[in-house]
N, C-alpha and C. Protein backbone atom coordinates (compact mmCIF):
# COMPACT_ATOMS: atom_id res chain seq x y z
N UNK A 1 93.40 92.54 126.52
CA UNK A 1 93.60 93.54 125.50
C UNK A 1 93.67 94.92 126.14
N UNK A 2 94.57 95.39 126.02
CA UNK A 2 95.03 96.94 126.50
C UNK A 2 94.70 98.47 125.28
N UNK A 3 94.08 99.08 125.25
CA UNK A 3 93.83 99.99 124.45
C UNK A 3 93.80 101.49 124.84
N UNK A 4 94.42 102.40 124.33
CA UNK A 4 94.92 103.52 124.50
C UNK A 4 94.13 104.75 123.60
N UNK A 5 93.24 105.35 124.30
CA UNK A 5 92.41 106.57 124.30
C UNK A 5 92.79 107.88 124.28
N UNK A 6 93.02 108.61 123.29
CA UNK A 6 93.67 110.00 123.68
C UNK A 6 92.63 110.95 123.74
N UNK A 7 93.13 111.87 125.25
CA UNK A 7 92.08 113.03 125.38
C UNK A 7 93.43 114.33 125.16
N UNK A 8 92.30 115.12 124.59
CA UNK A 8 92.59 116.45 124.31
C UNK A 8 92.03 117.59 124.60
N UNK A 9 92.15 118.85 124.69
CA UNK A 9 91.56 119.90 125.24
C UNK A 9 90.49 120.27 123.28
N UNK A 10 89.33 120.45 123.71
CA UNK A 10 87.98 120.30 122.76
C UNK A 10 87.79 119.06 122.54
N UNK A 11 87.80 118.05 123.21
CA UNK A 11 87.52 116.60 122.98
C UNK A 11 86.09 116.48 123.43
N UNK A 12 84.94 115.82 122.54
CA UNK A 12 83.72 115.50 122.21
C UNK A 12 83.23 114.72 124.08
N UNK A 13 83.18 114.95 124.74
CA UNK A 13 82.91 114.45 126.30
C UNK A 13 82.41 112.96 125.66
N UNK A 14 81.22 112.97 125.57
CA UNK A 14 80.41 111.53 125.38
C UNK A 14 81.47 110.54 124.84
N UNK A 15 82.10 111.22 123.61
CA UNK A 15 82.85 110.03 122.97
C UNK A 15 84.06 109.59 123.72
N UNK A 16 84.53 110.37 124.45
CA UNK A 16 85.56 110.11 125.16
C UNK A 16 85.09 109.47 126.26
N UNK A 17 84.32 109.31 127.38
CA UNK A 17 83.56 109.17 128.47
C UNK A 17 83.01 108.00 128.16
N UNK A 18 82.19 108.43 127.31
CA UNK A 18 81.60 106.98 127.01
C UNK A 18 82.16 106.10 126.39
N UNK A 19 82.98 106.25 125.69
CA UNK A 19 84.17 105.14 124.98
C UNK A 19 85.03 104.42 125.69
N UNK A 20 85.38 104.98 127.01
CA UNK A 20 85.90 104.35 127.88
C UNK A 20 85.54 103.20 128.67
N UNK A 21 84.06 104.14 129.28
CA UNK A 21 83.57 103.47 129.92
C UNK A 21 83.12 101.88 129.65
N UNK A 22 81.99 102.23 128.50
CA UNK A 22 81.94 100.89 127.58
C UNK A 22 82.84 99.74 127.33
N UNK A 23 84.06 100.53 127.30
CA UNK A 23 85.11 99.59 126.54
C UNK A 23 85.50 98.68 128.19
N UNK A 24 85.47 99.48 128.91
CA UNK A 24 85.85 98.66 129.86
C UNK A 24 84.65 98.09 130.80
N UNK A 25 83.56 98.19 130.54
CA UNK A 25 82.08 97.40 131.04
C UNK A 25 82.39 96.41 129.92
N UNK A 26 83.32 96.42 128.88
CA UNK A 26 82.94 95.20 128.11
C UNK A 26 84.67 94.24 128.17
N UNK A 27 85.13 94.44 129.48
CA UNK A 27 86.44 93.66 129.92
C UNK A 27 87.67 94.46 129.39
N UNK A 28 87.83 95.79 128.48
CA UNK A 28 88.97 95.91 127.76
C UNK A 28 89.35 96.74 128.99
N UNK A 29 90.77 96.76 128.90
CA UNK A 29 91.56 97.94 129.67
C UNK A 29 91.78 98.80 128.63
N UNK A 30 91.33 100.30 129.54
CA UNK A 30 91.97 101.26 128.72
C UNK A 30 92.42 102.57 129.46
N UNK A 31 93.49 102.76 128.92
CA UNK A 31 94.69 103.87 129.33
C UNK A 31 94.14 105.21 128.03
N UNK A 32 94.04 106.47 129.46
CA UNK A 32 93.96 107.65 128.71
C UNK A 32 94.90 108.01 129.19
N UNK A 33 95.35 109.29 127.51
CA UNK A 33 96.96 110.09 127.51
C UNK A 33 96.28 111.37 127.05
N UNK A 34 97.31 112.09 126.99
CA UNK A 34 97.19 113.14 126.11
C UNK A 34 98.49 113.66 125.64
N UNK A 35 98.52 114.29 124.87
CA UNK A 35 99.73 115.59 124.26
C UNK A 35 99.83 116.78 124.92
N UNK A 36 98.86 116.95 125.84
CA UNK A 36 98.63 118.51 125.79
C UNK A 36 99.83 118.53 127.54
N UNK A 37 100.01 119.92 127.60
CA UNK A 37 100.68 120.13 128.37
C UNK A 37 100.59 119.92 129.64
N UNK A 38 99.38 119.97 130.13
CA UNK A 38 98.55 119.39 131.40
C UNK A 38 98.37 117.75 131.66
N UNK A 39 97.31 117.26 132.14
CA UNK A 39 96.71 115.97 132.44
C UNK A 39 95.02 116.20 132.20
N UNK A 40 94.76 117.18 132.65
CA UNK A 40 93.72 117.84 132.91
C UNK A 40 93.48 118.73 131.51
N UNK A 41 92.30 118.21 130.69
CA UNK A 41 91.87 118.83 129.44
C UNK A 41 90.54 119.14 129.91
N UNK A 42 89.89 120.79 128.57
CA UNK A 42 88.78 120.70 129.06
C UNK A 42 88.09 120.19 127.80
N UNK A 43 87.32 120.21 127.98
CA UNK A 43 86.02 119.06 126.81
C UNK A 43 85.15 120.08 126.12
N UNK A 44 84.92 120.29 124.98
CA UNK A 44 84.55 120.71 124.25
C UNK A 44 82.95 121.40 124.62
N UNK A 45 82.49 121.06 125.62
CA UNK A 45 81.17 121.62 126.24
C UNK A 45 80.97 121.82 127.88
N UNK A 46 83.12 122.34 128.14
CA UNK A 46 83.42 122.57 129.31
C UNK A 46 83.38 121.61 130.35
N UNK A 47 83.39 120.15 129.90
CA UNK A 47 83.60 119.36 131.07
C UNK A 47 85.27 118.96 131.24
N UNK A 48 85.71 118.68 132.77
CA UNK A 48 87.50 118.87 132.89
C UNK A 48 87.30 117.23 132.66
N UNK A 49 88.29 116.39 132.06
CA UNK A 49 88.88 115.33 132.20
C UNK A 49 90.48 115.46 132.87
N UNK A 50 90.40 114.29 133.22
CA UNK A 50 92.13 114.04 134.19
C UNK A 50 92.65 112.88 133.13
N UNK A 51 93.47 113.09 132.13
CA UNK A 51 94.19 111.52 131.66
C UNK A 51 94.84 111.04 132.38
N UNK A 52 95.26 109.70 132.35
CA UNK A 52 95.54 108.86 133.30
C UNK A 52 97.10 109.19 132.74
N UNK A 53 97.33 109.43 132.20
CA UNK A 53 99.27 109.68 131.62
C UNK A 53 99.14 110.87 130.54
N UNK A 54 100.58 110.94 130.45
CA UNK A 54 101.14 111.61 129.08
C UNK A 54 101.27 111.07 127.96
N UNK A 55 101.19 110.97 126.83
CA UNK A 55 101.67 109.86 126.22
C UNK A 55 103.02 109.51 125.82
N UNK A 56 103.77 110.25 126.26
CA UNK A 56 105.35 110.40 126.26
C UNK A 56 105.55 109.40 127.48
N UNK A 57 105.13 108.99 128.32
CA UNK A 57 105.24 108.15 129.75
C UNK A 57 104.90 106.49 129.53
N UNK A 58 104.21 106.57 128.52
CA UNK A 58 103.66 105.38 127.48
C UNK A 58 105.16 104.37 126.49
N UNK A 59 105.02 103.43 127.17
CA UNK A 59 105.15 102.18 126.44
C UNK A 59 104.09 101.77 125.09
N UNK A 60 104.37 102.56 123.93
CA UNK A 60 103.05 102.58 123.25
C UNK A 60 103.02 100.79 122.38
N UNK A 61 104.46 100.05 122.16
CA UNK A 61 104.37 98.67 122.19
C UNK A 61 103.58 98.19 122.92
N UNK A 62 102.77 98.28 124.47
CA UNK A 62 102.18 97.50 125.28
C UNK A 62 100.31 97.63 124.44
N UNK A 63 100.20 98.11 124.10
CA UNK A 63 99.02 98.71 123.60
C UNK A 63 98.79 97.92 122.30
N UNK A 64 97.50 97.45 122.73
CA UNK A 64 96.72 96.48 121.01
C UNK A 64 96.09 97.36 120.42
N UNK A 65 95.10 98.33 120.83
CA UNK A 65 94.45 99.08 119.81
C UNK A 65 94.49 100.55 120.10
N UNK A 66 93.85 101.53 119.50
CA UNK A 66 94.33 103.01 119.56
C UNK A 66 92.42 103.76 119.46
N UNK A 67 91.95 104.40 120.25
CA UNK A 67 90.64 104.93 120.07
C UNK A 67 91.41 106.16 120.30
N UNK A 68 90.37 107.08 118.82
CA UNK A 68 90.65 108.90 118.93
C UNK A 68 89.23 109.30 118.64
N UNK A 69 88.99 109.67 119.87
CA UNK A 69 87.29 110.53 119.96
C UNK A 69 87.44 111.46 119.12
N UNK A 70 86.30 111.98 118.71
CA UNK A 70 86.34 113.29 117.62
C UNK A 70 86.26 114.64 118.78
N UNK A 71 85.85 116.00 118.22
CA UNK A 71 85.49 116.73 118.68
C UNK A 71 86.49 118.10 118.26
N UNK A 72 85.68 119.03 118.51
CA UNK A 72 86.17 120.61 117.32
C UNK A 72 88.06 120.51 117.17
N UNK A 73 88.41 120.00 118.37
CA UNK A 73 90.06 120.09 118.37
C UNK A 73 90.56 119.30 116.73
N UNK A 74 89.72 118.39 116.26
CA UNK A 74 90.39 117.88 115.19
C UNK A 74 90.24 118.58 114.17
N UNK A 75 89.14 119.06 114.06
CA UNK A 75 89.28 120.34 112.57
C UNK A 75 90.10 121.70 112.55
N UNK A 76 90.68 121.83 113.77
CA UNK A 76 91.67 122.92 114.25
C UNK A 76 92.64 122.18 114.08
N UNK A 77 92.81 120.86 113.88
CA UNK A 77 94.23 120.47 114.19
C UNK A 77 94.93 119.68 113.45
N UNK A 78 94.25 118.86 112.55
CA UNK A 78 94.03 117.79 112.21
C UNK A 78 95.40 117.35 110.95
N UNK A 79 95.50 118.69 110.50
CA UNK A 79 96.83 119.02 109.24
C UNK A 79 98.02 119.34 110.17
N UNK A 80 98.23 119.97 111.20
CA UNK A 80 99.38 120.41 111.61
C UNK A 80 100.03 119.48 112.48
N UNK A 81 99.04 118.35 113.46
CA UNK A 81 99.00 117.63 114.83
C UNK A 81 100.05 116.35 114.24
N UNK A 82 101.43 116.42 114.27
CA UNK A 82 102.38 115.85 113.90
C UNK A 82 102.17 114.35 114.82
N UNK A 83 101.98 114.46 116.32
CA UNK A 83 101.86 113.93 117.37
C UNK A 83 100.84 112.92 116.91
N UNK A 84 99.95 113.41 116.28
CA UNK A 84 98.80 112.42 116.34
C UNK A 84 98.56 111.38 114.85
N UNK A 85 99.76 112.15 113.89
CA UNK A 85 100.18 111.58 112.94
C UNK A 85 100.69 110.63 113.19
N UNK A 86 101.86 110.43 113.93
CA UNK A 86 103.23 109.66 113.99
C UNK A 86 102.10 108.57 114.94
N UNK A 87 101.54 108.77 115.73
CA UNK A 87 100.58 107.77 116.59
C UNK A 87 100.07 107.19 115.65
N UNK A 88 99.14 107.57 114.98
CA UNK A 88 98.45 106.38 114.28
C UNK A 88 99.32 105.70 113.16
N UNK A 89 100.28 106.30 112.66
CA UNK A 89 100.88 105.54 111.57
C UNK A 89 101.48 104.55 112.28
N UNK A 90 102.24 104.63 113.25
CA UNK A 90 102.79 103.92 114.57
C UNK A 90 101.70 102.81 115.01
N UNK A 91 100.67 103.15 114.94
CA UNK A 91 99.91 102.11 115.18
C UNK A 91 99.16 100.80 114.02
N UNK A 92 99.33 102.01 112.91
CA UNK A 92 98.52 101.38 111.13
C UNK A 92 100.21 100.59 110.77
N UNK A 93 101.20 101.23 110.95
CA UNK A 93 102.20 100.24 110.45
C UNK A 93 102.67 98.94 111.17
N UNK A 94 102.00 98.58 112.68
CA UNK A 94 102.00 96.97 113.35
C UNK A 94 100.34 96.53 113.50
N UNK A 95 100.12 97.43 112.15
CA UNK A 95 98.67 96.63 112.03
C UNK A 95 97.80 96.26 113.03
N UNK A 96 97.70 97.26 114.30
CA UNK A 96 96.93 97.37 115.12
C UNK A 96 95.85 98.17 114.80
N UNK A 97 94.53 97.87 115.35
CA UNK A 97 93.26 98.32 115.38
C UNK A 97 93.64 99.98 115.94
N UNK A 98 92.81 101.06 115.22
CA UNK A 98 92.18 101.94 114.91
C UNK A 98 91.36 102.45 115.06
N UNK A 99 90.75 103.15 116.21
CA UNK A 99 89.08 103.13 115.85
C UNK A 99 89.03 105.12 116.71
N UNK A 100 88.35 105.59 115.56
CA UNK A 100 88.38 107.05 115.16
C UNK A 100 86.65 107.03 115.38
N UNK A 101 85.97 107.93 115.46
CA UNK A 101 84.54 108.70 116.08
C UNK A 101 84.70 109.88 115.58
N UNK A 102 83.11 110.40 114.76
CA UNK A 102 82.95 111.95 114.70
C UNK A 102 84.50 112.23 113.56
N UNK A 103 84.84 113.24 113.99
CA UNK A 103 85.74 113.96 113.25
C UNK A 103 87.06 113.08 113.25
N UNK A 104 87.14 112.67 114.64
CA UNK A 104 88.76 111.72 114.79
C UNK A 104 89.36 110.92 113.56
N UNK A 105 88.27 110.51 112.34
CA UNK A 105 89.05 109.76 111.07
C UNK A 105 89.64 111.15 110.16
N UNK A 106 89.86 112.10 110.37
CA UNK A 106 90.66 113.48 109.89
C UNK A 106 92.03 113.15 109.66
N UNK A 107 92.24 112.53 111.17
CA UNK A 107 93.84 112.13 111.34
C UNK A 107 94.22 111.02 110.35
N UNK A 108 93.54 110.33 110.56
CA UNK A 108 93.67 108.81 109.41
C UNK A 108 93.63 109.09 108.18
N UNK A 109 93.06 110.02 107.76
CA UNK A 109 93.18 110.46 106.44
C UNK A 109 93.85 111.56 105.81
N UNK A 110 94.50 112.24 107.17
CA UNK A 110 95.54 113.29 106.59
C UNK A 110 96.99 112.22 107.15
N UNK A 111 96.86 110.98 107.22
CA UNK A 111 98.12 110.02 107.51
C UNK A 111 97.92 109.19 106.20
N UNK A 112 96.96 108.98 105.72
CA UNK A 112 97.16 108.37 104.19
C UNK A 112 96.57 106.84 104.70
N UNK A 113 95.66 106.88 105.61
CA UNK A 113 95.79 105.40 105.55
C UNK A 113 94.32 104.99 105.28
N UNK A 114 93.78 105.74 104.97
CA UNK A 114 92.25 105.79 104.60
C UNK A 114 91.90 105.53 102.91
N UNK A 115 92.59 105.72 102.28
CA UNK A 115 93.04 105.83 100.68
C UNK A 115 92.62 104.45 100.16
N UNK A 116 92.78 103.72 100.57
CA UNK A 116 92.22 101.99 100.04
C UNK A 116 91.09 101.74 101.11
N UNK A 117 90.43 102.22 101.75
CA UNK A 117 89.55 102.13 102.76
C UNK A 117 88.32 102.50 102.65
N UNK A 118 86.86 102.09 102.97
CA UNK A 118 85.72 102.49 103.47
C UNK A 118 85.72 102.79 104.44
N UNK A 119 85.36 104.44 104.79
CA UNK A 119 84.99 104.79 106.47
C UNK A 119 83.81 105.66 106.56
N UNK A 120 83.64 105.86 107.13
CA UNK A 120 82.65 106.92 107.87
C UNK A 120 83.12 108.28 108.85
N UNK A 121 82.37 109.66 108.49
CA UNK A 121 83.20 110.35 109.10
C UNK A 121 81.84 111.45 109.82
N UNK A 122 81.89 112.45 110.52
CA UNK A 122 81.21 113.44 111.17
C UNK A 122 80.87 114.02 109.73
N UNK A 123 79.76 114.52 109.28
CA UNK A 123 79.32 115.21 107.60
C UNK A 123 79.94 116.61 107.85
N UNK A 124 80.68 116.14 106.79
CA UNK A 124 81.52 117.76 106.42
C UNK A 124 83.06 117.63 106.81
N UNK A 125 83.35 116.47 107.26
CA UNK A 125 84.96 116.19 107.14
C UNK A 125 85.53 115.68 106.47
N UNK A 126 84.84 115.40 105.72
CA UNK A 126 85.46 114.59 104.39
C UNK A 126 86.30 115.51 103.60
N UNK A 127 87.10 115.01 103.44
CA UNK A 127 88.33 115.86 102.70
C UNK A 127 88.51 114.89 101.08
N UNK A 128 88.85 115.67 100.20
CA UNK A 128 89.02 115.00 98.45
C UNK A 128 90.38 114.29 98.86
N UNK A 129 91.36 114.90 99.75
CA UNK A 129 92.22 113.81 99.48
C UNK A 129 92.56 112.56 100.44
N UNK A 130 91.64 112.39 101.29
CA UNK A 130 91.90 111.08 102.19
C UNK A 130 91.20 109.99 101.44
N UNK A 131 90.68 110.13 99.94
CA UNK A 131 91.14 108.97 99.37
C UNK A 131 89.23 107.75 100.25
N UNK A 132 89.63 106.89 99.53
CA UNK A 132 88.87 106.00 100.32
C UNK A 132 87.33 106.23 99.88
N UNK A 133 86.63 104.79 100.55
CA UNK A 133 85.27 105.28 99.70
C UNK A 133 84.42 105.52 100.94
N UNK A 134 83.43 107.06 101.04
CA UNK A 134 83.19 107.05 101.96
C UNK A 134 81.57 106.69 102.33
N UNK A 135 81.28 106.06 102.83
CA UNK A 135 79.99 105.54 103.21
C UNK A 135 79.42 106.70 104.38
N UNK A 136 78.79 107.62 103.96
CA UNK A 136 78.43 109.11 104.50
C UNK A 136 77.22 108.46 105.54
N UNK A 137 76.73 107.18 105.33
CA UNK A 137 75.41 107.00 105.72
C UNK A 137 75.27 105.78 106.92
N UNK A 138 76.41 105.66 107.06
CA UNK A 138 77.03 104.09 108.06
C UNK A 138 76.90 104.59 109.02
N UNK A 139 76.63 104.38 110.33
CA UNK A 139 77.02 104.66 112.01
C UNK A 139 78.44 104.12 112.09
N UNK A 140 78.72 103.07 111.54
CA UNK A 140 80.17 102.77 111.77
C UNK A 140 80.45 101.52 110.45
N UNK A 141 81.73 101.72 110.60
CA UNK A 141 82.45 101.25 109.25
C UNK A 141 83.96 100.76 109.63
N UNK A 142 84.31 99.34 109.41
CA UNK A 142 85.06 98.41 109.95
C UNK A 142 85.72 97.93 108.76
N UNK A 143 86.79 98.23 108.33
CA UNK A 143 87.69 97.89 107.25
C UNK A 143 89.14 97.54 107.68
N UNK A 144 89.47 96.23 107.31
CA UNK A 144 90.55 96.02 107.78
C UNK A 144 91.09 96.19 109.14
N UNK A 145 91.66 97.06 109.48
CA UNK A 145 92.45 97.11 111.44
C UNK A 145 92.01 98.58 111.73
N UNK A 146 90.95 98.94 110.56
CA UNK A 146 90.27 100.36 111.20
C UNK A 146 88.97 100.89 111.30
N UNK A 147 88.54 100.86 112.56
CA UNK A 147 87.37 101.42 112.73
C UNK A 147 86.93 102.94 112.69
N UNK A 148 85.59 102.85 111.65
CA UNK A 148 85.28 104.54 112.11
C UNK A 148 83.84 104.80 112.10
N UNK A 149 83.60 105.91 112.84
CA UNK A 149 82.09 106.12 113.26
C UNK A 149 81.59 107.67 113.01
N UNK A 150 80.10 107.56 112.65
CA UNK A 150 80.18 108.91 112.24
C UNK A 150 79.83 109.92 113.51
N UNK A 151 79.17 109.87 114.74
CA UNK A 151 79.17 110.47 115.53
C UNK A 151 78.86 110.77 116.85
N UNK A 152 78.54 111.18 117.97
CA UNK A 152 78.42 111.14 118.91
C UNK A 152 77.06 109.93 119.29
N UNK A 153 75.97 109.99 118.36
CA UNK A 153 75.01 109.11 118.67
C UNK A 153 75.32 107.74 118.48
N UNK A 154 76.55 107.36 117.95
CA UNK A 154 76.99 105.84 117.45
C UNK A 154 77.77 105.75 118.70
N UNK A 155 78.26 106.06 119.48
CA UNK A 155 78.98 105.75 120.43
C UNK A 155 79.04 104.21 120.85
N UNK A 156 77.77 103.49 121.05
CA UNK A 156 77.20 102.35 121.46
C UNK A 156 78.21 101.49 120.55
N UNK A 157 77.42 101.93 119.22
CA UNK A 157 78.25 100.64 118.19
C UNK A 157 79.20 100.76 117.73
N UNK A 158 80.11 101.98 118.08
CA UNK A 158 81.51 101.88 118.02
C UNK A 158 82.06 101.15 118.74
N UNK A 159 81.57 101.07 120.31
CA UNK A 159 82.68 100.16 121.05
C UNK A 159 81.93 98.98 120.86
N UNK A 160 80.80 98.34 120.05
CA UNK A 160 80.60 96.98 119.98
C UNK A 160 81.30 96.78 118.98
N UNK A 161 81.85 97.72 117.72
CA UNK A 161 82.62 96.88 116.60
C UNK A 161 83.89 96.91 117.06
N UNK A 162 84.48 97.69 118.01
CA UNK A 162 85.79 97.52 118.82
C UNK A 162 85.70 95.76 119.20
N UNK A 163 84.68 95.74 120.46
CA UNK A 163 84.81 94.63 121.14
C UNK A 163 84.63 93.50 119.66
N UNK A 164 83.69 93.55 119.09
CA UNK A 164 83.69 92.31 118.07
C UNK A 164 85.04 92.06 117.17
N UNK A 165 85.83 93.38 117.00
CA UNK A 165 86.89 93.11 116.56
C UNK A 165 87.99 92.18 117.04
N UNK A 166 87.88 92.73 118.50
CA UNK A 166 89.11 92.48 119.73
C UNK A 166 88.42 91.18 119.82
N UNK A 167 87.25 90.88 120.35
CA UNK A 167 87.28 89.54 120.81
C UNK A 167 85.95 88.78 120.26
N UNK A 168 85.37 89.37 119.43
CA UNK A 168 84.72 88.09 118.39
C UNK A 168 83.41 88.63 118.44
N UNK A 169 82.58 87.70 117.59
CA UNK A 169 80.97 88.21 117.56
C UNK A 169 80.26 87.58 118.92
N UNK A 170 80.78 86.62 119.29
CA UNK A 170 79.90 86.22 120.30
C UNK A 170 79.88 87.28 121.64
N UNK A 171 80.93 87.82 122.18
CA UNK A 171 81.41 89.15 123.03
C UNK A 171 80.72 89.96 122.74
N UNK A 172 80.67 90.62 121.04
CA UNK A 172 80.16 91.78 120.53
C UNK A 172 78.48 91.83 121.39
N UNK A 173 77.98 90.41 120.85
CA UNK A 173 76.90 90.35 121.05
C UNK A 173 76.11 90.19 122.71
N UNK A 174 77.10 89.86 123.15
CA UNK A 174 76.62 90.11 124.63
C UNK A 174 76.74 90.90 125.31
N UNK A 175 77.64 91.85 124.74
CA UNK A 175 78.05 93.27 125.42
C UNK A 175 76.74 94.20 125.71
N UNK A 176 76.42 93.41 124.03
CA UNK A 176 74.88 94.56 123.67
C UNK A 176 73.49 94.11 124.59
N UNK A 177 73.55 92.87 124.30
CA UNK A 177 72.89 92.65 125.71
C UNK A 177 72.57 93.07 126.88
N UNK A 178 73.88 92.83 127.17
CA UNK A 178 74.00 93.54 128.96
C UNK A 178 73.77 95.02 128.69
N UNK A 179 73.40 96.01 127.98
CA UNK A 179 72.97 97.01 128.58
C UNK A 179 71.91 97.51 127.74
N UNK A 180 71.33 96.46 127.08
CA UNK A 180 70.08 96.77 126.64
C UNK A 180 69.72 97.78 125.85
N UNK A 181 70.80 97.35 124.90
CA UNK A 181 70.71 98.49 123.51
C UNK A 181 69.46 98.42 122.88
């Protein structure tokens, strides 16, 4: 399973960092991109990341699931970021997995795909029109081909409902294991 991480300049470090990491201590491959004009973003509490591509350089067919860390860039961006629109609808219309952190379900719900959905979001992003019922009180919330989490402290069980998604409860559950959640 191949999964595709976008970093951005104000991107949440932990969720990005640690989303990776996890995902791939728990067998997934994952490819970071970005939009931004560089490779090199800085992180929302001044740490530099290097993405591994552009996402214009991307075969985005090769890719099973889509992780978007939260962090301040999405409430700056979240209505105008065309790029990050056309991505996830691109990804919600071949019914590939989803999985948004912190603020990152903004996008999902200014794409309309949250509207028949239970999610979870960072408190205070909830918007009246992304629709959907929102469970304010979940660490994470798994509906259909989309995951969402409310914030930097869920990190853990975001990428275990990733992995349980991708490859079952028995995976989920040993992931957690091995690092002694």
């Amino acid at each position: 399973m191949k999964g595709l991480l976008i970093y951005t300049n104000n991107i949440e470090e932990v969720e990005a960092v640690g989303s990776t990491a996890l995902l791939r201590r728990a067998g997934l491959q994952i490819v970071t991109a970005t939009f931004e004009e560089s490779k090199t973003v800085k992180c929302v509490y001044g740490t530099n990341l290097e993405a591994d591509y552009f996402v214009n350089e991307l075969n985005l067919d090769e890719f099973d699931f889509l992780v978007i860390p939260g962090g301040s860039y999405v409430v700056k961006t979240y209505q105008q970021n065309e790029n990050m629109k056309k991505l996830v609808l691109d990804f919600n219309n071949k019914n590939k997995l989803i999985a948004a952190i912190c603020a990152g379900p903004m996008f999902l719900g200014e794409a309309g795909i949250l509207k028949d959905k239970s999610y979870t979001i960072f408190p205070g992003c909830q918007r009246e029109n992304f629709g959907g019922k929102l469970k304010q009180y979940h660490k994470t919330v798994t509906n259909s081909n989309i995951i969402t989490a409310r914030s930097v402290a869920a990190v853990t069980l975001f990428v275990n409902e990733i992995v349980k998604y991708l490859k079952g409860y028995k995976a989920a559950e040993s992931f957690l294991e091995k690092i002694y959640f």
